[in-house]
Protein backbone atom coordinates (compact mmCIF):
# COMPACT_ATOMS: atom_id res chain seq x y z
CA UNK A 1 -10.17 30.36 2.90
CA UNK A 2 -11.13 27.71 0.33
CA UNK A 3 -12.36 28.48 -3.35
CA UNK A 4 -16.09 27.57 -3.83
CA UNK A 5 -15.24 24.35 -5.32
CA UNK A 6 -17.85 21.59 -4.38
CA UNK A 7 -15.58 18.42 -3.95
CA UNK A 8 -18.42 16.42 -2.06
CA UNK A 9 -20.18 16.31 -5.64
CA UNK A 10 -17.31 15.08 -7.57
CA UNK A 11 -16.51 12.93 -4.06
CA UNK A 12 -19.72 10.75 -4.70
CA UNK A 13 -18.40 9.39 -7.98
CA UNK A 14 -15.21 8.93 -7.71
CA UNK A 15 -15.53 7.11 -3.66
CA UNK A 16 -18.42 4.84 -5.20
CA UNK A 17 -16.03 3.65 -8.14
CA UNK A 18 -13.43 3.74 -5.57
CA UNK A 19 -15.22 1.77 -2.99
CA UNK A 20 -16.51 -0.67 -5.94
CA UNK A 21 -12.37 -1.28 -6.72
CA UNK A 22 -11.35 -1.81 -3.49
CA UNK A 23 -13.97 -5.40 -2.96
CA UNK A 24 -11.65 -6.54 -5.76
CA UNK A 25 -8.57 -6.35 -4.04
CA UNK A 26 -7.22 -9.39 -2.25
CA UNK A 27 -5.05 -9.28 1.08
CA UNK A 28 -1.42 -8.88 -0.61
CA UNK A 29 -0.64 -4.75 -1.73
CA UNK A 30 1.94 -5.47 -4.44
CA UNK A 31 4.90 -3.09 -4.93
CA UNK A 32 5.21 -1.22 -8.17
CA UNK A 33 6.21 -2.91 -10.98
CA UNK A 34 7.43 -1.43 -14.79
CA UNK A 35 6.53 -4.63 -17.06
CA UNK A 36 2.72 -4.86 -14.97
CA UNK A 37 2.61 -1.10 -15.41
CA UNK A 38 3.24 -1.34 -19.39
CA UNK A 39 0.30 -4.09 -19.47
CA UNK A 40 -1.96 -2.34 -17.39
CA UNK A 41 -1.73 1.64 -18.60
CA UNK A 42 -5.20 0.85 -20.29
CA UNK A 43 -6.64 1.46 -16.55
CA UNK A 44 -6.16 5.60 -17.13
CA UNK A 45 -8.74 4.63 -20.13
CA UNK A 46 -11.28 2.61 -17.87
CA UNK A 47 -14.31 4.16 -16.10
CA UNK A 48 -14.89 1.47 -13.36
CA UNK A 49 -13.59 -2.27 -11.86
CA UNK A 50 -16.24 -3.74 -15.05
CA UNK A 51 -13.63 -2.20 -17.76
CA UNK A 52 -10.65 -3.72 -15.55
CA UNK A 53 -12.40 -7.47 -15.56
CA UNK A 54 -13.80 -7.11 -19.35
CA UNK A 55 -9.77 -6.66 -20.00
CA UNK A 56 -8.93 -9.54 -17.93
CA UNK A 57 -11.23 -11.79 -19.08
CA UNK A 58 -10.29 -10.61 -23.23
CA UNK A 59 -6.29 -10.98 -22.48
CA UNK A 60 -5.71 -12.29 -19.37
CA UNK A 61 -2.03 -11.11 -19.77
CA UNK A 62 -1.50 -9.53 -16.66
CA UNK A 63 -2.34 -9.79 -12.90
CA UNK A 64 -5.56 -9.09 -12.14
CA UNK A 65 -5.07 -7.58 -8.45
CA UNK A 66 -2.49 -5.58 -9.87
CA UNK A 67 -4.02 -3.74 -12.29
CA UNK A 68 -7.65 -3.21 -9.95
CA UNK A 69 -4.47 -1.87 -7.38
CA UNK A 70 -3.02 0.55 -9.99
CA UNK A 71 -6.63 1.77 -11.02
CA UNK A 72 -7.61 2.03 -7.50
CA UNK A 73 -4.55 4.01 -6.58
CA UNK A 74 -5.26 6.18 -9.87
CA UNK A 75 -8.87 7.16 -8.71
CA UNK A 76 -8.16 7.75 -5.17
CA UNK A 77 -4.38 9.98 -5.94
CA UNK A 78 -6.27 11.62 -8.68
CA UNK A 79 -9.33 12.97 -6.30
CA UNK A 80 -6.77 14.22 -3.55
CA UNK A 81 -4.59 15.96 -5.87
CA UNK A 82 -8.22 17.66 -6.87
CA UNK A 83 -8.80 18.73 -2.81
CA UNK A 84 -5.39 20.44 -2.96
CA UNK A 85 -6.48 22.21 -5.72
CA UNK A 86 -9.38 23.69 -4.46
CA UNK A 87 -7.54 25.30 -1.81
CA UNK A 88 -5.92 28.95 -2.05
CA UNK A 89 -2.28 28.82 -3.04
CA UNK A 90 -2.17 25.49 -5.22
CA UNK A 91 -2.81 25.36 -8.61
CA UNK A 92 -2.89 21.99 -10.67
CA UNK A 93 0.20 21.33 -13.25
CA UNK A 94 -0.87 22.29 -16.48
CA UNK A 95 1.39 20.03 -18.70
CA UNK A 96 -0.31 16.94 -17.78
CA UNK A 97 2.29 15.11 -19.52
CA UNK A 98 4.77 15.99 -16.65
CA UNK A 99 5.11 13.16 -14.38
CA UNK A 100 7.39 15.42 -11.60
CA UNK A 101 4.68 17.95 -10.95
CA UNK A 102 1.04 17.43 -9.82
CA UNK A 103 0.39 20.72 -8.73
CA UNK A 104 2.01 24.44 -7.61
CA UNK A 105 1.72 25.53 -4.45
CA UNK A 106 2.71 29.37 -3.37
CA UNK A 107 4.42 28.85 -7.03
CA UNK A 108 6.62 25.76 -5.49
CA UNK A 109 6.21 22.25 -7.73
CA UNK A 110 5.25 19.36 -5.84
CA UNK A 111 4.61 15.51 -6.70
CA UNK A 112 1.70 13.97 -4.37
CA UNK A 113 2.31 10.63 -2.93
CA UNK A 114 -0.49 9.00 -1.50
CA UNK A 115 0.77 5.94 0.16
CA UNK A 116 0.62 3.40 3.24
CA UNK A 117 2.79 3.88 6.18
CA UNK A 118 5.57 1.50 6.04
CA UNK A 119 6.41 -1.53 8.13
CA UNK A 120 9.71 -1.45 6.93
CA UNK A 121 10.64 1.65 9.22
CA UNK A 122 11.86 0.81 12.15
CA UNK A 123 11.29 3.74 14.18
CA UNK A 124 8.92 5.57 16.32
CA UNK A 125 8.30 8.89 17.29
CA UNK A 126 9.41 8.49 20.80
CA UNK A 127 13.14 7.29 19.28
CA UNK A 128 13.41 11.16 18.16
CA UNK A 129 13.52 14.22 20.27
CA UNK A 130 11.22 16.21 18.37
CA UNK A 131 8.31 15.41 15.72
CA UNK A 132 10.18 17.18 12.90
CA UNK A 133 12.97 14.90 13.24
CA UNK A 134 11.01 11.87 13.41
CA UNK A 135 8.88 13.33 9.90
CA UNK A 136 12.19 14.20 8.58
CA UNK A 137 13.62 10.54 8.85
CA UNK A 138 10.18 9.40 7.36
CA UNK A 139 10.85 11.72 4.57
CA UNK A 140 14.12 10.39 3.79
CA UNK A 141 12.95 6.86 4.12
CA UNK A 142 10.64 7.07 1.34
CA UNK A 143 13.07 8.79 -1.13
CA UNK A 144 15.55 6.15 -0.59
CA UNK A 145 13.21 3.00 -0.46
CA UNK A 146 9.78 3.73 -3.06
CA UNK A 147 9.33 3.34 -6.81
CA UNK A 148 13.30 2.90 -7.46
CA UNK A 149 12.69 2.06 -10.88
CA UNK A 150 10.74 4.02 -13.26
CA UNK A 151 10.82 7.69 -11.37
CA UNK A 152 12.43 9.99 -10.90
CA UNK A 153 12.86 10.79 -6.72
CA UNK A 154 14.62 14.16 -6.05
CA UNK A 155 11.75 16.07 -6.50
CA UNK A 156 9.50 17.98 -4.38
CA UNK A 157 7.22 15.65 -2.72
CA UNK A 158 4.16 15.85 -0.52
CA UNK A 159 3.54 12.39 1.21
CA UNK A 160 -0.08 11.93 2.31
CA UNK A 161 0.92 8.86 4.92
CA UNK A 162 -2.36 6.39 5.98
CA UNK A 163 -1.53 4.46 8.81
CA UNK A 164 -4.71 2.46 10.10
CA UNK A 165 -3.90 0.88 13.96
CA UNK A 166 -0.22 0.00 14.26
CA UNK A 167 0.30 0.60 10.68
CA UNK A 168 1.16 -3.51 10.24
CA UNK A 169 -1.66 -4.23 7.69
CA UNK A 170 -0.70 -2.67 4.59
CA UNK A 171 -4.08 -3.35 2.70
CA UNK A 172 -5.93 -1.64 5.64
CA UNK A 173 -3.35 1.45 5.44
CA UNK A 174 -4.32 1.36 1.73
CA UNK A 175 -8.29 1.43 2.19
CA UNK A 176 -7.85 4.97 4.00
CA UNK A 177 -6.82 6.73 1.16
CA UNK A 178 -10.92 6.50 -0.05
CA UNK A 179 -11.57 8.71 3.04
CA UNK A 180 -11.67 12.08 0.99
CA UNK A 181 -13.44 13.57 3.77
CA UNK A 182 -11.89 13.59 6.02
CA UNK A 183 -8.50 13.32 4.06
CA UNK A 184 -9.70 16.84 3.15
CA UNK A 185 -9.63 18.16 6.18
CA UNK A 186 -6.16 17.10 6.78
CA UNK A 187 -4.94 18.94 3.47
CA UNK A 188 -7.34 22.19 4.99
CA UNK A 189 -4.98 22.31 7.82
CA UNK A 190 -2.22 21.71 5.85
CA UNK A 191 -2.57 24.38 3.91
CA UNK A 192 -3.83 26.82 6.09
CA UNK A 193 -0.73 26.58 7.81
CA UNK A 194 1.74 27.08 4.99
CA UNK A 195 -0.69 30.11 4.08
CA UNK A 196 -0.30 31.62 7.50
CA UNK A 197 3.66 30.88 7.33
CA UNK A 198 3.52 33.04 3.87
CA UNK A 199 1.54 35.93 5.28
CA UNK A 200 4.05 36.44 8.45
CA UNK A 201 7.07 36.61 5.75
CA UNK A 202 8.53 32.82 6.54
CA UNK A 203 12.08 32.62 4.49
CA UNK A 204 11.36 28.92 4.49
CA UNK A 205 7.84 28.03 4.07
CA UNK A 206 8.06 24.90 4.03
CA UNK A 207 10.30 21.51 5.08
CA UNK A 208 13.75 20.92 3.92
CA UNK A 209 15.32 17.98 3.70
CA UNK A 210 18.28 17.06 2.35
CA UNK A 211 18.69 13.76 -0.36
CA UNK A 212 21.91 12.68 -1.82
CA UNK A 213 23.12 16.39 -1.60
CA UNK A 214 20.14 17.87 -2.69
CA UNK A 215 17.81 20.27 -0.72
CA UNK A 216 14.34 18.86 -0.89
CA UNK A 217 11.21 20.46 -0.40
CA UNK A 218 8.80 17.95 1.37
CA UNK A 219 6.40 17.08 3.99
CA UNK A 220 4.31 14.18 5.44
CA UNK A 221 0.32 14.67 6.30
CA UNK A 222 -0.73 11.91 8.53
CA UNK A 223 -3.77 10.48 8.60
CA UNK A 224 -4.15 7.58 11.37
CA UNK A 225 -6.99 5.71 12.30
């Protein structure tokens, strides 16, 4: 079912830089922020943590942890988005200037967020009768509550959710998304179901949810440790 695309080769690089970022990052995550994002956008121009601390040490006009953060997030979104695309039935955007759209699948548009479950929500699954609810009020958590400032949220989105324990500890959450691995096996399943859903003739292939009037196409992969 998957195209003979060897991700384990481009996995070594890419988890070693990743692995090398992630030593540099102290025990606060810090939330998204436009006027660190304008000083750190050379990070999309960096190869490893070096370039990030040659920067630092040049200009020191921004935070340090924030910008080894942002490149760490860059690396580790960047590689997942690539296991998507090596699957059947997704196809990466081809306007790379288009921040709404990482990839296609079954010629639907979705935005990837890889992110850390949230100790902000309240609930659990056993406060809903059924697990779709439960995703579903996830879903509509994070549209109302992430990046408010810079982007734009009623778009299709596919939240890739690490949770590590009871979830509490965001910067252990955040060291799971490195796991491409077994993160690819998740997105394997993932897919394989919404391919199976296509082949029987679904109508609806995949979630709805509805945000500030607007149907949504999204879903949540979990991946707890």
């Amino acid at each position: 079912k998957k195209k003979k695309v060897d991700i384990t080769h481009i996995n070594k690089l890419v988890k070693k830089n990743a692995e090398e970022v992630a030593t540099h990052l102290n025990g606060k995550w810090a939330f998204q922020n436009d006027e660190q994002d304008k000083k750190t956008n050379f990070i999309y121009q960096s190869d490893d943590s070096d370039d990030i601390l040659f920067e630092y040490k040049k200009y020191k006009n921004f935070e340090i942890n924030y910008a080894m953060q942002r490149f760490y997030n860059y690396l580790t979104s960047t590689q997942i988005e690539n296991i998507f695309c090596s699957y059947k039935g997704c196809e990466p955007e081809k306007d790379k200037k288009n921040k709404e759209v990482d990839f296609w699948i079954f010629e639907k548009p979705f935005d990837l967020k890889v992110t850390s479950f949230p100790k902000k929500f309240t609930g659990t699954r056993k406060d809903f009768k059924s697990d779709r609810l439960y995703r579903n009020a996830l879903i509509e958590w994070f549209y109302k509550n992430q990046s408010k400032e810079q982007r734009n949220l009623n778009q299709n989105r596919i939240f890739l959710v690490c949770q590590d324990g009871d979830g509490k500890v965001q910067l252990k959450n955040q060291l799971l998304k490195k796991e491409f691995l077994e993160i690819d096996l998740l997105v394997q399943k993932f897919m394989d179901y919404h391919l199976t859903r296509k082949n029987e003739n679904e109508e609806n292939i995949f979630n709805t949810v509805n945000i500030d009037g607007k149907e949504i196409l999204s879903e949540i992969i979990f991946y707890k440790k």
